[in-house]
N, C-alpha and C. Protein backbone atom coordinates (compact mmCIF):
# COMPACT_ATOMS: atom_id res chain seq x y z
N UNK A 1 -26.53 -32.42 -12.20
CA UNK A 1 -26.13 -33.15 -13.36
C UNK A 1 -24.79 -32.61 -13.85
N UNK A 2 -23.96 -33.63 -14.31
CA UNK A 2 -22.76 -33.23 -14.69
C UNK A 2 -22.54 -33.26 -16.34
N UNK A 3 -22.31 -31.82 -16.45
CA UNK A 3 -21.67 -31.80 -18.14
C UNK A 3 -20.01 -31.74 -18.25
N UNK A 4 -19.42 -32.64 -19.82
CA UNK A 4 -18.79 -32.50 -19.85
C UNK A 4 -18.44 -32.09 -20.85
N UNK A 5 -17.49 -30.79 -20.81
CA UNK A 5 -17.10 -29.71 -21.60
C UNK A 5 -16.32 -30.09 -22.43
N UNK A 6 -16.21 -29.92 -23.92
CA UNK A 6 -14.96 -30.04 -25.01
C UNK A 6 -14.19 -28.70 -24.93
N UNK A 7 -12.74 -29.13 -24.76
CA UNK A 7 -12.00 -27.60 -24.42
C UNK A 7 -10.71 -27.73 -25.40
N UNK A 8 -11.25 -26.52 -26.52
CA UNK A 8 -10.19 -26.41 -27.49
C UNK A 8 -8.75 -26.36 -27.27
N UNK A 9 -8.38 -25.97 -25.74
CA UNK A 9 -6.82 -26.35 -25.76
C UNK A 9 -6.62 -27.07 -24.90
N UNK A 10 -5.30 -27.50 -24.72
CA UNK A 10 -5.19 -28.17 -23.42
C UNK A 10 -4.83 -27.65 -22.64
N UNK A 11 -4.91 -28.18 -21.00
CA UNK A 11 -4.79 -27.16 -20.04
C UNK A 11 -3.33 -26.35 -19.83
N UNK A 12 -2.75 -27.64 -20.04
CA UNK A 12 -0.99 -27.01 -20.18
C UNK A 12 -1.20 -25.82 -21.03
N UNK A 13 -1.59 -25.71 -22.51
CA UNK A 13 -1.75 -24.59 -23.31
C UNK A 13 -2.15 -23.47 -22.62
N UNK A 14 -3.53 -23.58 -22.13
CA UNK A 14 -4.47 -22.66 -21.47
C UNK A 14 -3.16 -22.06 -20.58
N UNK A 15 -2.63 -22.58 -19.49
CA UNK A 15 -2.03 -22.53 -18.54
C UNK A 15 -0.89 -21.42 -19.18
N UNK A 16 -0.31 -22.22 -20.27
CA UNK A 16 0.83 -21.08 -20.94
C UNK A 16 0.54 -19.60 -20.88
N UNK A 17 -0.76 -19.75 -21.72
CA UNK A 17 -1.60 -18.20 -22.46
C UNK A 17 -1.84 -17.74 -21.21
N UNK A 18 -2.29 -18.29 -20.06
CA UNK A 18 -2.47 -17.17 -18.74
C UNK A 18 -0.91 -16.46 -18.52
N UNK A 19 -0.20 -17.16 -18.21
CA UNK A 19 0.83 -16.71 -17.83
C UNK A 19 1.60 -15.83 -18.83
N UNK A 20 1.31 -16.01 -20.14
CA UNK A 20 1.83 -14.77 -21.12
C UNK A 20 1.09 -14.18 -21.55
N UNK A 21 -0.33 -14.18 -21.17
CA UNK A 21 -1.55 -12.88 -21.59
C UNK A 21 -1.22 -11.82 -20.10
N UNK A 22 -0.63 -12.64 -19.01
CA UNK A 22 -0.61 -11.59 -18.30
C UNK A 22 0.56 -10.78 -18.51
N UNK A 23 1.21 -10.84 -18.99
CA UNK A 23 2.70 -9.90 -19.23
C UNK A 23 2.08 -8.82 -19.71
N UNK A 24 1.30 -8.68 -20.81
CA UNK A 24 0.91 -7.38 -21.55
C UNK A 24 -0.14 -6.66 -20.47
N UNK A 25 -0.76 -7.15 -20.20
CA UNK A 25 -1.91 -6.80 -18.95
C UNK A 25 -0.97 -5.93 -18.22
N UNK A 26 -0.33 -6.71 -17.49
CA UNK A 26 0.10 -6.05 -16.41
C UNK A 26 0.96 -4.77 -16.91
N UNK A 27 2.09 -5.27 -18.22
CA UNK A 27 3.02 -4.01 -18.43
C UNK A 27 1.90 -2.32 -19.01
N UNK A 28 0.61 -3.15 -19.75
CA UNK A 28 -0.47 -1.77 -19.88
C UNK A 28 -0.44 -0.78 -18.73
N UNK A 29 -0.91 -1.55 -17.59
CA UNK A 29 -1.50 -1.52 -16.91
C UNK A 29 -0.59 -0.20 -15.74
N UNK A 30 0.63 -1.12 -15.46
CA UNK A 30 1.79 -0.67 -14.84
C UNK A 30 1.94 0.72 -15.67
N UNK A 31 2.51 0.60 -16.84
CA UNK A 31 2.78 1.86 -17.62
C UNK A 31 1.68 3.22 -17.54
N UNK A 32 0.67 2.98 -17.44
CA UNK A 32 -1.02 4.09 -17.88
C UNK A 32 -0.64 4.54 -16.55
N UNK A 33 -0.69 3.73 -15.38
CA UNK A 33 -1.06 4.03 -13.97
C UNK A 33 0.36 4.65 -13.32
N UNK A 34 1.51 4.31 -14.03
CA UNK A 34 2.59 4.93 -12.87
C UNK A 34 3.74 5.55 -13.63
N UNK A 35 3.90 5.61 -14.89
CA UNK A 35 5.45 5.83 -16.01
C UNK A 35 4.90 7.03 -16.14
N UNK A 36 6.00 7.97 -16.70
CA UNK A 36 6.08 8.91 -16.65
C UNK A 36 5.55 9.83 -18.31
N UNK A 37 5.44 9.02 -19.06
CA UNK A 37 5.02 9.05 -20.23
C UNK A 37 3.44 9.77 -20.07
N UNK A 38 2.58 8.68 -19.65
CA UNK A 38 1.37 9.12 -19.15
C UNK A 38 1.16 10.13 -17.62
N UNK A 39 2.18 10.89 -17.55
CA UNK A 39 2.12 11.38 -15.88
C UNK A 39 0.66 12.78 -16.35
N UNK A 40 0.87 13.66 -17.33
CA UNK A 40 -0.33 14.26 -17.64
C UNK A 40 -1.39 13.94 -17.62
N UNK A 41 -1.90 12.83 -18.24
CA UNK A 41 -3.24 12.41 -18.04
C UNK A 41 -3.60 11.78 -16.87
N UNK A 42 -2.67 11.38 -16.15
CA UNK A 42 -2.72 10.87 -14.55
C UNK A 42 -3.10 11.72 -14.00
N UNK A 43 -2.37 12.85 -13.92
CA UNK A 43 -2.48 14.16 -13.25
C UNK A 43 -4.21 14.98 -13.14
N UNK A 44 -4.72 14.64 -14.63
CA UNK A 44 -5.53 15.35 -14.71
C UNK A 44 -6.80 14.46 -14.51
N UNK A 45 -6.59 12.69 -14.15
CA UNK A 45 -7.69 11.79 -13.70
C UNK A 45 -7.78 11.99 -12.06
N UNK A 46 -6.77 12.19 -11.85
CA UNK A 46 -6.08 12.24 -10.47
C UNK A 46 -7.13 13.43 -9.64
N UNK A 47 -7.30 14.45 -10.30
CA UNK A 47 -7.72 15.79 -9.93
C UNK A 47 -9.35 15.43 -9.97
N UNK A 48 -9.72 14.82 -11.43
CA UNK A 48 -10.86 14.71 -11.16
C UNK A 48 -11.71 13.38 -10.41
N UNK A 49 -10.47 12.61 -10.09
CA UNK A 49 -11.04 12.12 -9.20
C UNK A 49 -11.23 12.19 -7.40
N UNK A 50 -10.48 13.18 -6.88
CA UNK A 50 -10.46 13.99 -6.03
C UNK A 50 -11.45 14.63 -6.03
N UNK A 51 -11.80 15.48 -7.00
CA UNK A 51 -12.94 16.68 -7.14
C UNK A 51 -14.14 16.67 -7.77
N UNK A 52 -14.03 15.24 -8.52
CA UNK A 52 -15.32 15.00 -9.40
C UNK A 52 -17.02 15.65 -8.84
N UNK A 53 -17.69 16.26 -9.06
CA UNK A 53 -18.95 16.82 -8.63
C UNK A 53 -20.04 15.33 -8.26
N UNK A 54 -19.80 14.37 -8.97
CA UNK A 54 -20.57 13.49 -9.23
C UNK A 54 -20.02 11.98 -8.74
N UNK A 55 -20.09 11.08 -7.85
CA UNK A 55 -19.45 9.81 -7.71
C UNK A 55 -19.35 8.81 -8.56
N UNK A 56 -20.22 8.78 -9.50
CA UNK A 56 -19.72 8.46 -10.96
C UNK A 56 -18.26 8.92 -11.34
N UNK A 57 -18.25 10.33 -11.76
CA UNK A 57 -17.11 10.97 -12.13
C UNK A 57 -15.82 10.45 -11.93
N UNK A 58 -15.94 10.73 -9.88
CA UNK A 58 -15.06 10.19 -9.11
C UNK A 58 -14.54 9.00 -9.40
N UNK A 59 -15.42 7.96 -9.73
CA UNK A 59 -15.18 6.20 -9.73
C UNK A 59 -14.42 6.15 -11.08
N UNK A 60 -14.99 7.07 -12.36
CA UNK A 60 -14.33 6.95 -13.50
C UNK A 60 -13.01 6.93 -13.82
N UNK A 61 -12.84 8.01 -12.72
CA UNK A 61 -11.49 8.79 -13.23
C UNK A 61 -10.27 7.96 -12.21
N UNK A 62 -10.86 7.30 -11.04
CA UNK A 62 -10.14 6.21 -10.42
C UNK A 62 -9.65 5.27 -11.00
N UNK A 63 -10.74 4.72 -12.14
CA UNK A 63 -10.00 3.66 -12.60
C UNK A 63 -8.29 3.88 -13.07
N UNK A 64 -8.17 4.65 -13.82
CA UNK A 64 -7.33 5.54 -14.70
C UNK A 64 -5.82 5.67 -13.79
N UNK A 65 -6.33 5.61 -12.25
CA UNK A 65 -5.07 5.41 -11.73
C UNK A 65 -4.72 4.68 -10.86
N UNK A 66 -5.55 3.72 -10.60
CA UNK A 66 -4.80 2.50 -9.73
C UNK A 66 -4.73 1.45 -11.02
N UNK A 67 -3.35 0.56 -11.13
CA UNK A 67 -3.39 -0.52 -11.47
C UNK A 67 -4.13 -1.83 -11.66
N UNK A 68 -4.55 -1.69 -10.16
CA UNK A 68 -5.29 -3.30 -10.37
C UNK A 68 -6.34 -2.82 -10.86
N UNK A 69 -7.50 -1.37 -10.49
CA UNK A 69 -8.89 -1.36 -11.29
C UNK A 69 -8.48 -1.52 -12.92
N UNK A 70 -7.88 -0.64 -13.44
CA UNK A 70 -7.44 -0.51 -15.05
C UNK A 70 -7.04 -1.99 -15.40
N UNK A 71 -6.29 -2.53 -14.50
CA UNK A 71 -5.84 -4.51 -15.13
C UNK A 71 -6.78 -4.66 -15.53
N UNK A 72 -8.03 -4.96 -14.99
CA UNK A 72 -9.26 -5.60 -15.50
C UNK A 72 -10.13 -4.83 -16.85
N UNK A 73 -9.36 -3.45 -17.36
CA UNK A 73 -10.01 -3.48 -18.51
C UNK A 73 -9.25 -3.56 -19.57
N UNK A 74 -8.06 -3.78 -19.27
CA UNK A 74 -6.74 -3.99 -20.01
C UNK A 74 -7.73 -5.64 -20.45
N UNK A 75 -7.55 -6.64 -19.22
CA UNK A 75 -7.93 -8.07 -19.74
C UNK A 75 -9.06 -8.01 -20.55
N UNK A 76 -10.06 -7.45 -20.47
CA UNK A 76 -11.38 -7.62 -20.87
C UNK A 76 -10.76 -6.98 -22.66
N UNK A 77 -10.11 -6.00 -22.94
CA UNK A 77 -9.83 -6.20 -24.12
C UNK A 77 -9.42 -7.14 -24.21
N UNK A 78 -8.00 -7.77 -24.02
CA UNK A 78 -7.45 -8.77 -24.65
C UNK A 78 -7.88 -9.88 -24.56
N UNK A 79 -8.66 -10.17 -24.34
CA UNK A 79 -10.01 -11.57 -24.34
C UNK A 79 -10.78 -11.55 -25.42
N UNK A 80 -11.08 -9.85 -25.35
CA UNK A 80 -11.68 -10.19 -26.59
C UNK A 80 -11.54 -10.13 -28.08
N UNK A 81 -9.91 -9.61 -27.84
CA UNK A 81 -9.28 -9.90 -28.66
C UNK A 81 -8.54 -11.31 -29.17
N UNK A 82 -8.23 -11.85 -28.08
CA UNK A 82 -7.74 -13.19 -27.93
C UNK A 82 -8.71 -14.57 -28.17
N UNK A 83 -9.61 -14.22 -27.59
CA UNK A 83 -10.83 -15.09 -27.76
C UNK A 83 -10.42 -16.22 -26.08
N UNK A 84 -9.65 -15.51 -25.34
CA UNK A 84 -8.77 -16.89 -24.65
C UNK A 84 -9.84 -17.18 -23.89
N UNK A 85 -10.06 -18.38 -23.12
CA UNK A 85 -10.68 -19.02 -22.01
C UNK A 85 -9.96 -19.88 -21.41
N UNK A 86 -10.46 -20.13 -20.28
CA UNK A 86 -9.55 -20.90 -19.17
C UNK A 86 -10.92 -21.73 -19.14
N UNK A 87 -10.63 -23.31 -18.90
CA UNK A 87 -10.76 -24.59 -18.29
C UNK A 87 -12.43 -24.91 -18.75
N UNK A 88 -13.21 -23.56 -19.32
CA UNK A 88 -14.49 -24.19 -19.78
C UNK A 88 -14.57 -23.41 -21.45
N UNK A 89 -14.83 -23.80 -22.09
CA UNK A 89 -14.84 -23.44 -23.65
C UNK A 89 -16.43 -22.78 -23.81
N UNK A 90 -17.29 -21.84 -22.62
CA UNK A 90 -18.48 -21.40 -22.94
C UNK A 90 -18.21 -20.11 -22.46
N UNK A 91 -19.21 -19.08 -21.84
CA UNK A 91 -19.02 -17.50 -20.87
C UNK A 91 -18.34 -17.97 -19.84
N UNK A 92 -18.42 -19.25 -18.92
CA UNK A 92 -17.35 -19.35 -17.86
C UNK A 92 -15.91 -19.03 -17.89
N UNK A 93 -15.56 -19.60 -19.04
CA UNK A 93 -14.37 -19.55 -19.37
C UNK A 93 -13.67 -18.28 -19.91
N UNK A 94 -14.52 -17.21 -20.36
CA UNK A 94 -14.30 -16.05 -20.07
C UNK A 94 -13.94 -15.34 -18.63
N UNK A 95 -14.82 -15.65 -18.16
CA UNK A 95 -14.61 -14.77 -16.51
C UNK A 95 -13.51 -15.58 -15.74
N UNK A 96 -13.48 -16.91 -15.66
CA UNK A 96 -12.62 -17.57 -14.99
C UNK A 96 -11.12 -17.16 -16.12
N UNK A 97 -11.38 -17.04 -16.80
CA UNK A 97 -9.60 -16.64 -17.75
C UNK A 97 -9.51 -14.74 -17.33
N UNK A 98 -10.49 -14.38 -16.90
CA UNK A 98 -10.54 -12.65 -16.85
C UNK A 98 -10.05 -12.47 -15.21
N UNK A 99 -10.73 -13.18 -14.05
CA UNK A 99 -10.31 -13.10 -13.11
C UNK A 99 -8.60 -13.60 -12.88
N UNK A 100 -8.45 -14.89 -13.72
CA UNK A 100 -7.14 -15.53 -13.26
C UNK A 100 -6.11 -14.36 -14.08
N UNK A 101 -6.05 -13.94 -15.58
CA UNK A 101 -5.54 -13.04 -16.11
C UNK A 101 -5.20 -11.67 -15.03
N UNK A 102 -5.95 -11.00 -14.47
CA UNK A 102 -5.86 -9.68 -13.28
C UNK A 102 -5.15 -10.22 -11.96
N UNK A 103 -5.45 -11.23 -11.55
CA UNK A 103 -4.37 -12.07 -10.50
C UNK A 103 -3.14 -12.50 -10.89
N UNK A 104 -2.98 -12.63 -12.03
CA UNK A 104 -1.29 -13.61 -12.36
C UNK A 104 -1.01 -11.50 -12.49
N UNK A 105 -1.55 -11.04 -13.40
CA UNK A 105 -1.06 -9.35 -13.97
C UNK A 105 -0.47 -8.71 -12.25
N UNK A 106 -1.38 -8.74 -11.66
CA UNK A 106 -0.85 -8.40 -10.53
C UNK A 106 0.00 -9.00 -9.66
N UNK A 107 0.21 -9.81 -9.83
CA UNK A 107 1.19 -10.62 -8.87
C UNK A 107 2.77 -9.92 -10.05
N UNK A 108 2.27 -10.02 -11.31
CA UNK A 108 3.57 -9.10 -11.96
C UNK A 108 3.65 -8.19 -11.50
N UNK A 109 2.98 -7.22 -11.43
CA UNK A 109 3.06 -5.67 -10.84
C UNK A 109 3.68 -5.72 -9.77
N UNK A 110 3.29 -6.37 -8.42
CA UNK A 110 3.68 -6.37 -7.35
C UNK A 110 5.25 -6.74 -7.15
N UNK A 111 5.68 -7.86 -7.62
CA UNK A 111 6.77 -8.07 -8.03
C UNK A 111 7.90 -6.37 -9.21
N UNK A 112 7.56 -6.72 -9.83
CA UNK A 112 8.02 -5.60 -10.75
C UNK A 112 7.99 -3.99 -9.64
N UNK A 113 7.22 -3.65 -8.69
CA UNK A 113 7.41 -2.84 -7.69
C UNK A 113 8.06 -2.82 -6.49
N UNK A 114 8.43 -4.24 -6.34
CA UNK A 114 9.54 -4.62 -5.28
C UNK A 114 10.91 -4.38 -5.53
N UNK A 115 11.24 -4.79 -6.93
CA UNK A 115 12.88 -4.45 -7.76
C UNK A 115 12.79 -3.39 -7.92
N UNK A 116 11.91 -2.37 -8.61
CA UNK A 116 12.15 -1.06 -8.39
C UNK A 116 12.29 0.03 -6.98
N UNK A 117 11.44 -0.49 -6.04
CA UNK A 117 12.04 0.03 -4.96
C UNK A 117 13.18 -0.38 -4.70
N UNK A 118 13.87 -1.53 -5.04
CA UNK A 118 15.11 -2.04 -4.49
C UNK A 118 16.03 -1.19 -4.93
N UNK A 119 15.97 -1.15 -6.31
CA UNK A 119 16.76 -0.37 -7.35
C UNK A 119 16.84 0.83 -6.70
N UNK A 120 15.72 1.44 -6.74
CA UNK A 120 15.94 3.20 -6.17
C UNK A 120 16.76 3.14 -4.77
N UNK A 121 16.13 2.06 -4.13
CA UNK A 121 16.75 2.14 -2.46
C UNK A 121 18.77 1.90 -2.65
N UNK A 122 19.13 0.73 -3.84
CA UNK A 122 20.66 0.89 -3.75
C UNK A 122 20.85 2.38 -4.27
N UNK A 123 20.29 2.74 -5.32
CA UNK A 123 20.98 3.99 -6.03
C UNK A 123 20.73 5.03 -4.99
N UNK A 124 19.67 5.28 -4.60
CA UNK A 124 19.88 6.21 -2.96
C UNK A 124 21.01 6.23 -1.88
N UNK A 125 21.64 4.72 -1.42
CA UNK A 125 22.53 4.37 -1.22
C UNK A 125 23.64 4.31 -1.82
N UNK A 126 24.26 4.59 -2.73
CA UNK A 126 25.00 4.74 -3.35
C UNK A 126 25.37 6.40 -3.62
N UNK A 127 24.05 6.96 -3.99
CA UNK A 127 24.60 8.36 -4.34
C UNK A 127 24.94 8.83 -3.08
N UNK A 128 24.85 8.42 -1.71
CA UNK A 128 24.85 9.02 0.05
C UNK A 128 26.30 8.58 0.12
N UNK A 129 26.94 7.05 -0.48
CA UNK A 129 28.15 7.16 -0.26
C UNK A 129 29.06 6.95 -1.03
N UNK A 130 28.68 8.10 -2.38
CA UNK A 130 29.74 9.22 -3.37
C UNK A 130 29.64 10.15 -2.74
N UNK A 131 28.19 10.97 -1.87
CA UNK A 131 28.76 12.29 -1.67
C UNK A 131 29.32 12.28 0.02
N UNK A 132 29.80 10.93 0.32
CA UNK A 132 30.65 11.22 1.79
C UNK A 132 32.14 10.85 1.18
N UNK A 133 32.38 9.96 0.29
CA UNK A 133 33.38 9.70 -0.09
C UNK A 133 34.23 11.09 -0.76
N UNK A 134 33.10 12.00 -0.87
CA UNK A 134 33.88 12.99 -2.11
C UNK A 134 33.95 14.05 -1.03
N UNK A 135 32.99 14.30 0.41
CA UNK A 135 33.54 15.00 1.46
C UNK A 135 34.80 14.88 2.10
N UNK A 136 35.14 13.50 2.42
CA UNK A 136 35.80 12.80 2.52
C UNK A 136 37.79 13.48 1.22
N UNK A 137 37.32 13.11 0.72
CA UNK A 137 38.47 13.90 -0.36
C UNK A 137 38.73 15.39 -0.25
N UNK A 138 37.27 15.90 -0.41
CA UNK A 138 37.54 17.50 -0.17
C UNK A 138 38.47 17.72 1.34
N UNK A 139 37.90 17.11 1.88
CA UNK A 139 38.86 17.35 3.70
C UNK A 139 40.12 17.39 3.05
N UNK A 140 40.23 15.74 2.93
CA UNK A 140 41.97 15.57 2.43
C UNK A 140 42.53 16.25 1.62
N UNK A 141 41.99 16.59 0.57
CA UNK A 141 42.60 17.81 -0.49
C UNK A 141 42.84 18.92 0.14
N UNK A 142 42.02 19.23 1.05
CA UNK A 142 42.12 20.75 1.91
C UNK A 142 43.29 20.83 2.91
N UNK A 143 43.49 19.31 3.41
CA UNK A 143 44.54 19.17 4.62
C UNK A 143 46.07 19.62 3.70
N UNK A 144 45.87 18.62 3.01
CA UNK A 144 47.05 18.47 2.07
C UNK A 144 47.49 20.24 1.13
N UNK A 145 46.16 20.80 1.03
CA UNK A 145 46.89 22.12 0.49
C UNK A 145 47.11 22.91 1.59
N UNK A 146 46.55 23.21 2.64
CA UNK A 146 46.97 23.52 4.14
C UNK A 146 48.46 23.06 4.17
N UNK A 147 49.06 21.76 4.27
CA UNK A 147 50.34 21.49 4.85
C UNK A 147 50.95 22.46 3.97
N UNK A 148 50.68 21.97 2.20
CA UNK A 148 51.82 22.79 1.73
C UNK A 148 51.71 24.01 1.26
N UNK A 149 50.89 25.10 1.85
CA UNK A 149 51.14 25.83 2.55
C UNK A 149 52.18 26.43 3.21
N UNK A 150 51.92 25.51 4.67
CA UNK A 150 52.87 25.73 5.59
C UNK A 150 54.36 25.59 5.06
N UNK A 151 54.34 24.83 4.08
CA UNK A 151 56.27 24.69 3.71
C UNK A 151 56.52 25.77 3.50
């Protein structure tokens, strides 16, 4: 039997709020798990999740540092803070806005980790050719005080 659902926004709307509930998701998410701000408490989930006595422990302290596990409790607040749902206005529309929310978040992340490797990879490249360019000078400066020298 088919029900049909009354859905407080429209889908275009809905559609919006995924795509800008995931910005905060993902930047949480990104930031806890990899910036340098939080690198201490990384450090010290990091350890116990390596060493945890207990696989509980272990699983806990995992979340804490991969991205995509932590996305999903990043969303699950802001749902329920938001109240948002996707495409059914009952509990479906929770999970279907919680799953699509951690997929759009990550597809940010993933992206947002491609430009930063890019970034590091020119500036790597770049600092390799200042310090040949500036070998490069030292020679010549050296030739050049060598000749005059010789005068």
């Amino acid at each position: 039997m088919f029900f049909i659902y009354i859905v407080t926004m429209s889908l275009v709307v809905q559609i919006i709020w995924l795509f800008v509930l995931a910005i905060p998701v993902a930047c949480i998410s990104w930031t806890v798990t990899h910036e340098e701000v939080f690198r201490e408490p990384r450090e010290f989930c990091i350890e116990k999740c390596k060493n945890g006595k207990t696989i509980f422990v272990r699983k806990f302290f995992y979340l804490f540092t991969c991205e995509y596990c932590f996305s999903h409790y990043v969303t699950i607040l802001l749902l329920v803070l938001t109240g948002y749902k996707l495409l059914l206005d009952d509990w479906r529309g929770y999970i279907i806005a919680g799953f699509s929310l951690v997929w759009i978040a990550n597809i940010y992340m993933s992206l947002f980790g491609l430009i930063r490797l890019d970034i590091k990879a020119e500036k790597i490249e770049t600092n390799i050719n200042e310090e040949a360019l500036n070998k490069q000078r030292g020679s010549v400066d050296q030739n050049n005080a060598d000749n005059t020298k010789d005068k």
